[in-house]
Protein backbone atom coordinates (compact mmCIF):
# COMPACT_ATOMS: atom_id res chain seq x y z
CA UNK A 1 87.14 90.91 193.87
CA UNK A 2 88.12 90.03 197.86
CA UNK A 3 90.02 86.71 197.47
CA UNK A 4 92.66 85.03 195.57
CA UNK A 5 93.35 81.34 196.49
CA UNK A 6 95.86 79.11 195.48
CA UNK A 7 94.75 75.72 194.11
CA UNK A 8 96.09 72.23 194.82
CA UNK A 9 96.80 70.70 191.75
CA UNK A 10 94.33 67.48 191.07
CA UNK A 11 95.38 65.94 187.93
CA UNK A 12 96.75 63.05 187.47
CA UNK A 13 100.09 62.81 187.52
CA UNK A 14 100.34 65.27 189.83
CA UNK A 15 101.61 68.13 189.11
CA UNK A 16 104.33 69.56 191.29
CA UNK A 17 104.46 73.04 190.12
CA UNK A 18 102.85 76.48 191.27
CA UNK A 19 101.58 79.55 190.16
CA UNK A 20 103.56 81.33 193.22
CA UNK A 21 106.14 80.56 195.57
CA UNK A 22 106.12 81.28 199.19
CA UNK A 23 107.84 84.23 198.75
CA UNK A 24 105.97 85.80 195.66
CA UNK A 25 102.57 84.66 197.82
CA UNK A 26 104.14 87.06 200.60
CA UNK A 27 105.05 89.59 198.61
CA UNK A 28 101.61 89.59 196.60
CA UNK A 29 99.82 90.12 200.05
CA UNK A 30 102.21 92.89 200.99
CA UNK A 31 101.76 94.75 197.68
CA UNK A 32 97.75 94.05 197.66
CA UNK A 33 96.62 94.16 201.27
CA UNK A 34 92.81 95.03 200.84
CA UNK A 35 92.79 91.21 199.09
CA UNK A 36 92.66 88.01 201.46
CA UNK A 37 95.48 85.54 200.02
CA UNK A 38 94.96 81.64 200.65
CA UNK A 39 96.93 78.49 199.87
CA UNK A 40 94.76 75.33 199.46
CA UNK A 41 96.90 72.39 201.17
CA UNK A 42 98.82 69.91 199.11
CA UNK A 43 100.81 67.20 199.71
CA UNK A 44 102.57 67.46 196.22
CA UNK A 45 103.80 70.88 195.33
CA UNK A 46 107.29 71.78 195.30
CA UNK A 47 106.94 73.99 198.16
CA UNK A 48 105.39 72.02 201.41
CA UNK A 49 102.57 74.02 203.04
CA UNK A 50 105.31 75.00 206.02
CA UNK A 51 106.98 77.59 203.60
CA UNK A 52 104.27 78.52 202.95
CA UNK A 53 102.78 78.96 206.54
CA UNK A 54 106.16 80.41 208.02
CA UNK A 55 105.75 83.67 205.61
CA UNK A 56 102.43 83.92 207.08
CA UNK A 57 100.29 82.78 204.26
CA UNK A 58 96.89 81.23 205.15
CA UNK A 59 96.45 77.80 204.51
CA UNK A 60 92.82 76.09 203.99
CA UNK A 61 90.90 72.88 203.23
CA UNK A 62 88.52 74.66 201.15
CA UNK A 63 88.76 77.33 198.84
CA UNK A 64 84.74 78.09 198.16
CA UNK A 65 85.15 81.42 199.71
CA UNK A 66 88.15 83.00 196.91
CA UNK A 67 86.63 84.60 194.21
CA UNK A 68 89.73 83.59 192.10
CA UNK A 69 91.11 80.30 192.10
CA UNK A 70 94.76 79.96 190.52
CA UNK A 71 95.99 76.63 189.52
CA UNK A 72 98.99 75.06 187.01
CA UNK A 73 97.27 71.94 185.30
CA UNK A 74 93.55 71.60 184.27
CA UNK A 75 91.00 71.46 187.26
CA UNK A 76 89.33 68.03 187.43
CA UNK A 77 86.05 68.66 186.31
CA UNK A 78 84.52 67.14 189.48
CA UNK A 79 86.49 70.05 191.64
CA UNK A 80 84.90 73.01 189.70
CA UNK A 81 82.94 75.63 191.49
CA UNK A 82 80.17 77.63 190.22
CA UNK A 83 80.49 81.44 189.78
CA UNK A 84 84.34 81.40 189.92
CA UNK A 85 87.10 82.58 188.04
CA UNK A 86 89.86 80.03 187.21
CA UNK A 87 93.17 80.89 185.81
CA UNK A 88 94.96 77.85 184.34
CA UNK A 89 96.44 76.20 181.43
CA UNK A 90 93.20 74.29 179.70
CA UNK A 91 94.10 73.12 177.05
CA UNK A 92 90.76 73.56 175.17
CA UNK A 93 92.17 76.32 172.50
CA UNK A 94 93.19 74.31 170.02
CA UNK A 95 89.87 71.82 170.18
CA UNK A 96 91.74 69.29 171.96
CA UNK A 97 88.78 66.31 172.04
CA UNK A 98 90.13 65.10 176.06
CA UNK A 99 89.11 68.24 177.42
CA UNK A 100 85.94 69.43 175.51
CA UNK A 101 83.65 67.83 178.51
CA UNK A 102 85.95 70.63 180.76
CA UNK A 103 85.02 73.38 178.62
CA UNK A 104 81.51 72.43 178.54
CA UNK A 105 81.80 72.08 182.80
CA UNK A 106 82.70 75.57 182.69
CA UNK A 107 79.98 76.89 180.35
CA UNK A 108 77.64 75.06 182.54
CA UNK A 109 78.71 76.46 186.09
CA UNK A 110 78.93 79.97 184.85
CA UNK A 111 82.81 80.06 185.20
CA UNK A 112 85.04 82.66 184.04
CA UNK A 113 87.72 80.91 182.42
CA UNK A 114 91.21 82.73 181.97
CA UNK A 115 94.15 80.52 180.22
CA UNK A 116 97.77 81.55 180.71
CA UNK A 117 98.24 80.36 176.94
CA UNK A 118 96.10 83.41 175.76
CA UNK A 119 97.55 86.11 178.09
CA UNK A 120 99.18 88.38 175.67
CA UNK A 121 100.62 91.82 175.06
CA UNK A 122 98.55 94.03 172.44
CA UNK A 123 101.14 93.18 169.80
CA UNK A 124 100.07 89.25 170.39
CA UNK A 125 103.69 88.40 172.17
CA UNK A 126 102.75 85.88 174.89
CA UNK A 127 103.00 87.25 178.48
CA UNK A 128 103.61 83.70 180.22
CA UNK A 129 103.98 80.35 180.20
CA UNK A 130 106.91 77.62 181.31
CA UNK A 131 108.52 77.63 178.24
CA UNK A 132 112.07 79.16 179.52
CA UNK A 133 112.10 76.16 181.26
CA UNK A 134 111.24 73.84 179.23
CA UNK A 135 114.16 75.29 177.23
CA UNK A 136 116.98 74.78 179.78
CA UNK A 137 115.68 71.22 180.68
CA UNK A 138 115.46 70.11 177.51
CA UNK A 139 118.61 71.43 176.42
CA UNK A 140 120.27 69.83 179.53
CA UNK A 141 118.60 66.44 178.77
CA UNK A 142 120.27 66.77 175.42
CA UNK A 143 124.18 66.38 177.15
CA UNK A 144 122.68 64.05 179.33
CA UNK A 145 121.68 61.71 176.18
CA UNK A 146 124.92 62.82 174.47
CA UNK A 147 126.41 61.68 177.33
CA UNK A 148 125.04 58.24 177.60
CA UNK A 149 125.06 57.74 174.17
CA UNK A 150 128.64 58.04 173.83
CA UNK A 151 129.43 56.87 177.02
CA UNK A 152 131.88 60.12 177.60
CA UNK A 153 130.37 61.17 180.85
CA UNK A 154 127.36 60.96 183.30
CA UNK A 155 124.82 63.54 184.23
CA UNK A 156 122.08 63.27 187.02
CA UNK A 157 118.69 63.29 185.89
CA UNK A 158 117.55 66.81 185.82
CA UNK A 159 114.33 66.10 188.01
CA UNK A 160 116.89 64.46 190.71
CA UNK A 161 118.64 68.23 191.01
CA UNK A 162 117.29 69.84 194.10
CA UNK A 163 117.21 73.00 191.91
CA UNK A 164 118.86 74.71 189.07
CA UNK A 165 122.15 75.43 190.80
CA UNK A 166 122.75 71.79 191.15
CA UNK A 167 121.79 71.29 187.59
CA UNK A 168 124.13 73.75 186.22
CA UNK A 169 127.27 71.85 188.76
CA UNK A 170 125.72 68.91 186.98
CA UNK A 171 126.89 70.65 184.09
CA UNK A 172 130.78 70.66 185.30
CA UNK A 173 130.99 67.39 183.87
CA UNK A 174 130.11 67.60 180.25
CA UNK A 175 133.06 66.65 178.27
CA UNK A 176 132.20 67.79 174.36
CA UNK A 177 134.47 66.62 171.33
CA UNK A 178 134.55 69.12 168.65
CA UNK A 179 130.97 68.42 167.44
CA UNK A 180 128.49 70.60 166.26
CA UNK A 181 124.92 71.33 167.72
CA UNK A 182 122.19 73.03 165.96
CA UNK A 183 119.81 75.19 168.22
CA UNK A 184 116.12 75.54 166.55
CA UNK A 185 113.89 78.84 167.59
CA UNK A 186 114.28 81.85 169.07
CA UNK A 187 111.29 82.28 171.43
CA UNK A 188 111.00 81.04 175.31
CA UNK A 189 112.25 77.62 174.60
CA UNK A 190 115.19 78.90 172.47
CA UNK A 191 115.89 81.21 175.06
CA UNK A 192 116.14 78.51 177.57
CA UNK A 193 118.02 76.22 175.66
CA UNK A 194 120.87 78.87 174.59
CA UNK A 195 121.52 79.22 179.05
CA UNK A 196 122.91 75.99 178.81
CA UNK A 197 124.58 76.31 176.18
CA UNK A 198 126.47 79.72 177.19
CA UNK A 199 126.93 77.72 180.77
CA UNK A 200 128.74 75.17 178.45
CA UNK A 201 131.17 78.14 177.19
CA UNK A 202 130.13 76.50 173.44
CA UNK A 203 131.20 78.86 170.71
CA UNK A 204 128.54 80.71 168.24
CA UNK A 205 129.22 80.04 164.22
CA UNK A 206 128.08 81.56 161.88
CA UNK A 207 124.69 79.70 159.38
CA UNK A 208 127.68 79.77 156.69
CA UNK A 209 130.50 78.41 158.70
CA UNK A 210 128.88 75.95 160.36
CA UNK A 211 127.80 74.46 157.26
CA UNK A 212 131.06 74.43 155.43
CA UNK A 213 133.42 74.82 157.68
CA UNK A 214 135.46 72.16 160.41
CA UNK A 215 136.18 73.64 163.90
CA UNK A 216 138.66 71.90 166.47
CA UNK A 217 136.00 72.69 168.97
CA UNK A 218 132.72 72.09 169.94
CA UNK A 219 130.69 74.78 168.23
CA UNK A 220 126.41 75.96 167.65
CA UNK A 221 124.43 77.53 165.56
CA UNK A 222 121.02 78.97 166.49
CA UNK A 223 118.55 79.11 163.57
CA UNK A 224 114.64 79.87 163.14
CA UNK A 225 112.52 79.42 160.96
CA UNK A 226 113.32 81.66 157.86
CA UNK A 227 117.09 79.78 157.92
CA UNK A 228 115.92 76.40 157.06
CA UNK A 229 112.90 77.11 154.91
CA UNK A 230 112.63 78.07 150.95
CA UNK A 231 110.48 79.25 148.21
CA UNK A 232 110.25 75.98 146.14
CA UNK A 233 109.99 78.38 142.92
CA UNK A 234 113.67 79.99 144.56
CA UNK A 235 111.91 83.63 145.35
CA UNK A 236 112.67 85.48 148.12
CA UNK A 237 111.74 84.40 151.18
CA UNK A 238 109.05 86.10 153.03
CA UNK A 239 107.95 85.32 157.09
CA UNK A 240 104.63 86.82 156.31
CA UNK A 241 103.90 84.97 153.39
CA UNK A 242 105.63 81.13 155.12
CA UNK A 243 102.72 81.79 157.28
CA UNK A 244 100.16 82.67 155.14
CA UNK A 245 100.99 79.92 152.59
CA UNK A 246 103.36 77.47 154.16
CA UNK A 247 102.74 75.02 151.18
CA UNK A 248 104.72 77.39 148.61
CA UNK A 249 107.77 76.20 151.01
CA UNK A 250 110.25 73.25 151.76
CA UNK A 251 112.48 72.42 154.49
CA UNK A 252 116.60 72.95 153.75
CA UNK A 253 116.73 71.55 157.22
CA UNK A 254 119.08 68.91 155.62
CA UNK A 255 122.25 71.49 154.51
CA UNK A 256 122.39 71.80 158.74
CA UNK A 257 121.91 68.20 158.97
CA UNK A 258 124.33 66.60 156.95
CA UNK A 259 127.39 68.16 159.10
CA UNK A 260 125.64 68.64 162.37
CA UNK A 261 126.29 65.85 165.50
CA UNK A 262 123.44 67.29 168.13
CA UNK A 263 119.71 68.54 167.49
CA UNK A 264 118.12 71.41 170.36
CA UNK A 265 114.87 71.51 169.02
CA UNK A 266 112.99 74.74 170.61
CA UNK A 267 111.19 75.75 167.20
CA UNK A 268 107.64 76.41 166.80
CA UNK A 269 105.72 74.40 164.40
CA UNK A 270 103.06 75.63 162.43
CA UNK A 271 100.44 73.37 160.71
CA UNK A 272 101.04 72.75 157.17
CA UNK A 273 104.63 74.04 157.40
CA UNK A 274 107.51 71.52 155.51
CA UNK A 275 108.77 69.16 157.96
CA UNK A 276 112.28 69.88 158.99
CA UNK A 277 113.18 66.19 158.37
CA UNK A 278 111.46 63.41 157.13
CA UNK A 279 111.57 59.67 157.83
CA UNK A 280 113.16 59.63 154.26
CA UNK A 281 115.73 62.75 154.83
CA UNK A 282 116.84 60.72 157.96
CA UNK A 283 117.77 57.16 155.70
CA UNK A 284 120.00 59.23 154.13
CA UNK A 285 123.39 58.57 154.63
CA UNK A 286 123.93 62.64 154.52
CA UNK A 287 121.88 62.78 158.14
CA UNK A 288 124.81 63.36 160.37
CA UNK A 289 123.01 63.83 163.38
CA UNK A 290 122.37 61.29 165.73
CA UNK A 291 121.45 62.91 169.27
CA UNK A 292 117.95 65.10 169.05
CA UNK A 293 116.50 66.71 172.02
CA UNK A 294 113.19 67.22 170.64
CA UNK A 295 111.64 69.99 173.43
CA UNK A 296 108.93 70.87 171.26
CA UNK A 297 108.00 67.32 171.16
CA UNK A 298 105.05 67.43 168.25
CA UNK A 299 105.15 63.37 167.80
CA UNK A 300 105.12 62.21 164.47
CA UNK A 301 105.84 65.88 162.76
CA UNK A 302 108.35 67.73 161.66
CA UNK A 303 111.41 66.24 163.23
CA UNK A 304 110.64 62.65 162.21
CA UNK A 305 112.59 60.83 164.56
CA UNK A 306 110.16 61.91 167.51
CA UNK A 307 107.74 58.86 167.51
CA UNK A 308 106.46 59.22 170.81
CA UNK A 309 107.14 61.09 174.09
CA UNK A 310 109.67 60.32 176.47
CA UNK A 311 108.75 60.44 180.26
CA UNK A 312 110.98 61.72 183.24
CA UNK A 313 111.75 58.56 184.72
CA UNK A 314 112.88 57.32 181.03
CA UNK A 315 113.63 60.76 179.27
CA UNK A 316 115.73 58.51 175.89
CA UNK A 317 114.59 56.10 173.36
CA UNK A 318 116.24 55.39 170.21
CA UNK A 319 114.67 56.02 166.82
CA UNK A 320 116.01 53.29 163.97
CA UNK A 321 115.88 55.03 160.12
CA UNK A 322 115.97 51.72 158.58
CA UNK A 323 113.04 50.35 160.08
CA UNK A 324 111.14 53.76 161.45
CA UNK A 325 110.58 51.95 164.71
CA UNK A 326 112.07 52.24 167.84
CA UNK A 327 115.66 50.79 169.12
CA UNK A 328 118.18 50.57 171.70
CA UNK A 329 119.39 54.52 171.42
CA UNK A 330 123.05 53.37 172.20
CA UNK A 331 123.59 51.57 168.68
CA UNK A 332 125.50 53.42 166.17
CA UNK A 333 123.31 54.20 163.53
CA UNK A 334 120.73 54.81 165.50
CA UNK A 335 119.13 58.35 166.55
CA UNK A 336 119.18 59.02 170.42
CA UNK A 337 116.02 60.86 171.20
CA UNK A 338 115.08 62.46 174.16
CA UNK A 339 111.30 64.09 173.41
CA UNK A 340 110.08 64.43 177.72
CA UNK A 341 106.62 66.14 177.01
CA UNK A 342 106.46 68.11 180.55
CA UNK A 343 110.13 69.37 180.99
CA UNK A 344 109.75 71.80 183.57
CA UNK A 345 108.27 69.62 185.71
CA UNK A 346 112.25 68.34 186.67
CA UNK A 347 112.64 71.50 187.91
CA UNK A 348 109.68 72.60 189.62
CA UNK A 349 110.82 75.45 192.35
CA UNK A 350 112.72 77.20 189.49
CA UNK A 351 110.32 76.79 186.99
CA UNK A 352 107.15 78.07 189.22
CA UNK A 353 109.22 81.21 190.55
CA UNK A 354 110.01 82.17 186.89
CA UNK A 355 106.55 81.64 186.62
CA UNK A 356 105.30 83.56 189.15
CA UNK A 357 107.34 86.23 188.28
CA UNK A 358 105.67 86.94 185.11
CA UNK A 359 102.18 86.57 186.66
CA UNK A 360 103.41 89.23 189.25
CA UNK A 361 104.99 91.95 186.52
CA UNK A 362 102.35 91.58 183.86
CA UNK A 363 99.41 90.04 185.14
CA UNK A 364 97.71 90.82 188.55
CA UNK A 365 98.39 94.94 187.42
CA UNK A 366 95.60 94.01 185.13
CA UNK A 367 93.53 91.99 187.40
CA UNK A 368 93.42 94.05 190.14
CA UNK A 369 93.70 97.70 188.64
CA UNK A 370 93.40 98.96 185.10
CA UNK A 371 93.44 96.62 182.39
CA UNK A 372 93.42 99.19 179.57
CA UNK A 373 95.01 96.73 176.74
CA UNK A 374 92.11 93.97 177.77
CA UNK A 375 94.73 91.47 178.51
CA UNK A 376 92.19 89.77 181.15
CA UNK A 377 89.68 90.52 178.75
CA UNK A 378 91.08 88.85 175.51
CA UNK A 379 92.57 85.55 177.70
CA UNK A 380 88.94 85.06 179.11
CA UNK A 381 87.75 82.08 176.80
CA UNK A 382 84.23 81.34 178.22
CA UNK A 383 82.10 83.66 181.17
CA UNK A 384 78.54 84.17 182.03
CA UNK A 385 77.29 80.81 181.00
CA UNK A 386 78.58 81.22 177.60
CA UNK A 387 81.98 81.27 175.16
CA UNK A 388 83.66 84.62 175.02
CA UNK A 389 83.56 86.90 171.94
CA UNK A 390 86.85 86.11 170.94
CA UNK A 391 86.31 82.35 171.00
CA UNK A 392 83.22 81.92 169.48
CA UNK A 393 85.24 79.91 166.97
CA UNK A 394 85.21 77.06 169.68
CA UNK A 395 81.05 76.64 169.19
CA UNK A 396 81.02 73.48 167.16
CA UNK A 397 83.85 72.24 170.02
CA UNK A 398 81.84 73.52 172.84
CA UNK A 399 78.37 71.85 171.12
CA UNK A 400 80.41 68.64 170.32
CA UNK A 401 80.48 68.68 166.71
């Protein structure tokens, strides 16, 4: 490998995030100097091309000469070259139908194909991805729809913050009654959402207080997955076997429910797993909450009042229980949703240098030197005109049945 380029982003919407900032491009050169470093120009990123010029990174029209290409989004299939290797998020993993045509580009062009979603440590622990941010934006949009919802103070729209340290003196003016505010998952997104939080100087309860106790201040309580799920025979719960078979499980979502005010939803969602609540669970006049910020966003799933995704521009829409339809999210009995589907796209800068980071730490080591734990290796999904050993489980997909 001689080159590394970075890509400008062509789907649409654009994106405006990066795999590197300025800096990180300047100190990738400095660390690596036997590899030539390019920028491809954009007119969208977070960063202008300037910043990225004034630290002395080259900027081009074309990037046919990198042997790696680094982008955020997928690559529009028209904009693929031959022979190359790509690392970006393609959403072709899971089967998706939209992008099956991309994986089939790919195949065709003799692409090596590395996703950032399958980058992972030898004990399966994802290396990288946006999810801390999506966390701390979600979370934030959650106040903001608090806020609007009970009309008890403003916030900015997260994506109108220059950066994160405007977004947290955003956060100055969040004036909280003595509610309470469930937290969901303890990965990335969790993470992200509990920053906030601690910003907010919100006190930690414990599972059992917050469920039968009264506080005369605002107060959380962070759960996962093994606090709001049950054996439906009442033996012991087991994580290994909730996995395994999910369908010897239901939700007890609703014991946190019937005396919480605000929902952070960071969990992961595994198919077949209970719902947490159900269109039914929210009719019932024991569902206390009534603001959700749903940051996992799986629409119609396991937090039933996520019909649809939000967007940026209009991150809160209001879910009505009595009619399962969609309302004016002000109205009293109705749920105030915010469910924005690309969340760290409102904060771009902060979200790409956290980014960047991780590709920096975990990630070019293993492209560039040793890669003894085949963490290049087991991301690759497709190379030499053909799927990858570990995702030969993609055939049918890739053949289009």
């Amino acid at each position: 490998m001689q080159s590394i380029g970075i890509l400008k982003e062509g789907k649409t919407p654009p994106d405006k995030r990066v795999p590197l900032s300025p800096q990180q491009c300047a100190d990738f050169i400095s660390q690596y100097p036997s590899i030539n470093f390019v920028v491809q120009r954009s007119p969208i990123r977070c960063f202008s091309d300037e910043e990225y010029s004034n630290l002395g990174i080259t900027l081009v029209d074309d990037v046919s000469n990198c042997d790696v290409l680094l982008g955020v989004k997928e690559v529009p299939k028209s904009d693929l070259l031959s022979d190359k290797t790509y690392f970006y998020f393609s959403h072709t993993i899971k089967e998706q139908p939209y992008n099956r045509e991309l994986l089939q580009k790919m195949v065709e062009k003799n692409i090596t194909m590395v996703d950032y979603e399958t980058l992972k440590h030898a004990n399966g622990s994802r290396i990288i991805g946006f999810g801390r941010y999506a966390g701390v934006v979600g979370c934030y949009n959650g106040f903001l729809a608090y806020g609007k919802r009970t009309k008890r103070f403003e916030l900015k729209a997260a994506n109108l913050c220059e950066d994160r340290k405007e977004l947290e003196k955003e956060l100055k003016k969040v004036d909280l009654p003595n509610i309470k505010i469930i937290v969901s998952g303890k990965g990335r997104v969790g993470k992200g959402a509990l920053e906030v939080i601690h910003i907010l100087g919100v006190k930690e309860v414990s599972k059992e207080d917050f469920k039968t106790k009264t506080f005369d201040e605002p107060v959380y309580v962070h759960v996962d997955f093994p606090d709001y799920n049950a054996r439906i025979d009442g033996l012991e719960f087991t994580a290994d076997e909730f996995f395994k078979k999910p369908e010897l499980f239901e939700s007890t979502f609703m014991d946190y429910a019937s005396c919480a005010d605000v929902f952070i939803a960071g969990h992961y969602y595994g198919a077949g797993s209970p719902y947490l609540f159900t269109r039914e669970d929210v009719k019932s006049a024991d569902f206390k909450i009534r603001t959700v910020a749903d940051i996992s966003c799986d629409i119609d799933g396991p937090v039933a009042s996520t019909i649809r995704p939000s967007t940026i521009e209009n991150p809160i829409y209001g879910y009505n229980p009595a009619t399962e339809s969609e309302d004016d999210f002000d109205k009293e009995d109705i749920i105030s949703v915010m469910a924005v589907d690309n969340l760290p796209c409102e904060l771009p800068k902060d979200a790409s240098e956290d980014f960047g980071n991780e590709l920096m730490k975990h990630v070019f080591p293993c492209l560039i030197g040793d890669d003894p734990e085949q963490i290049i290796g087991r991301a690759t999904i497709c190379k030499n005109g053909d799927l990858n050993t570990h995702y030969e489980y993609l055939r049918d997909y890739l053949n289009g049945k």
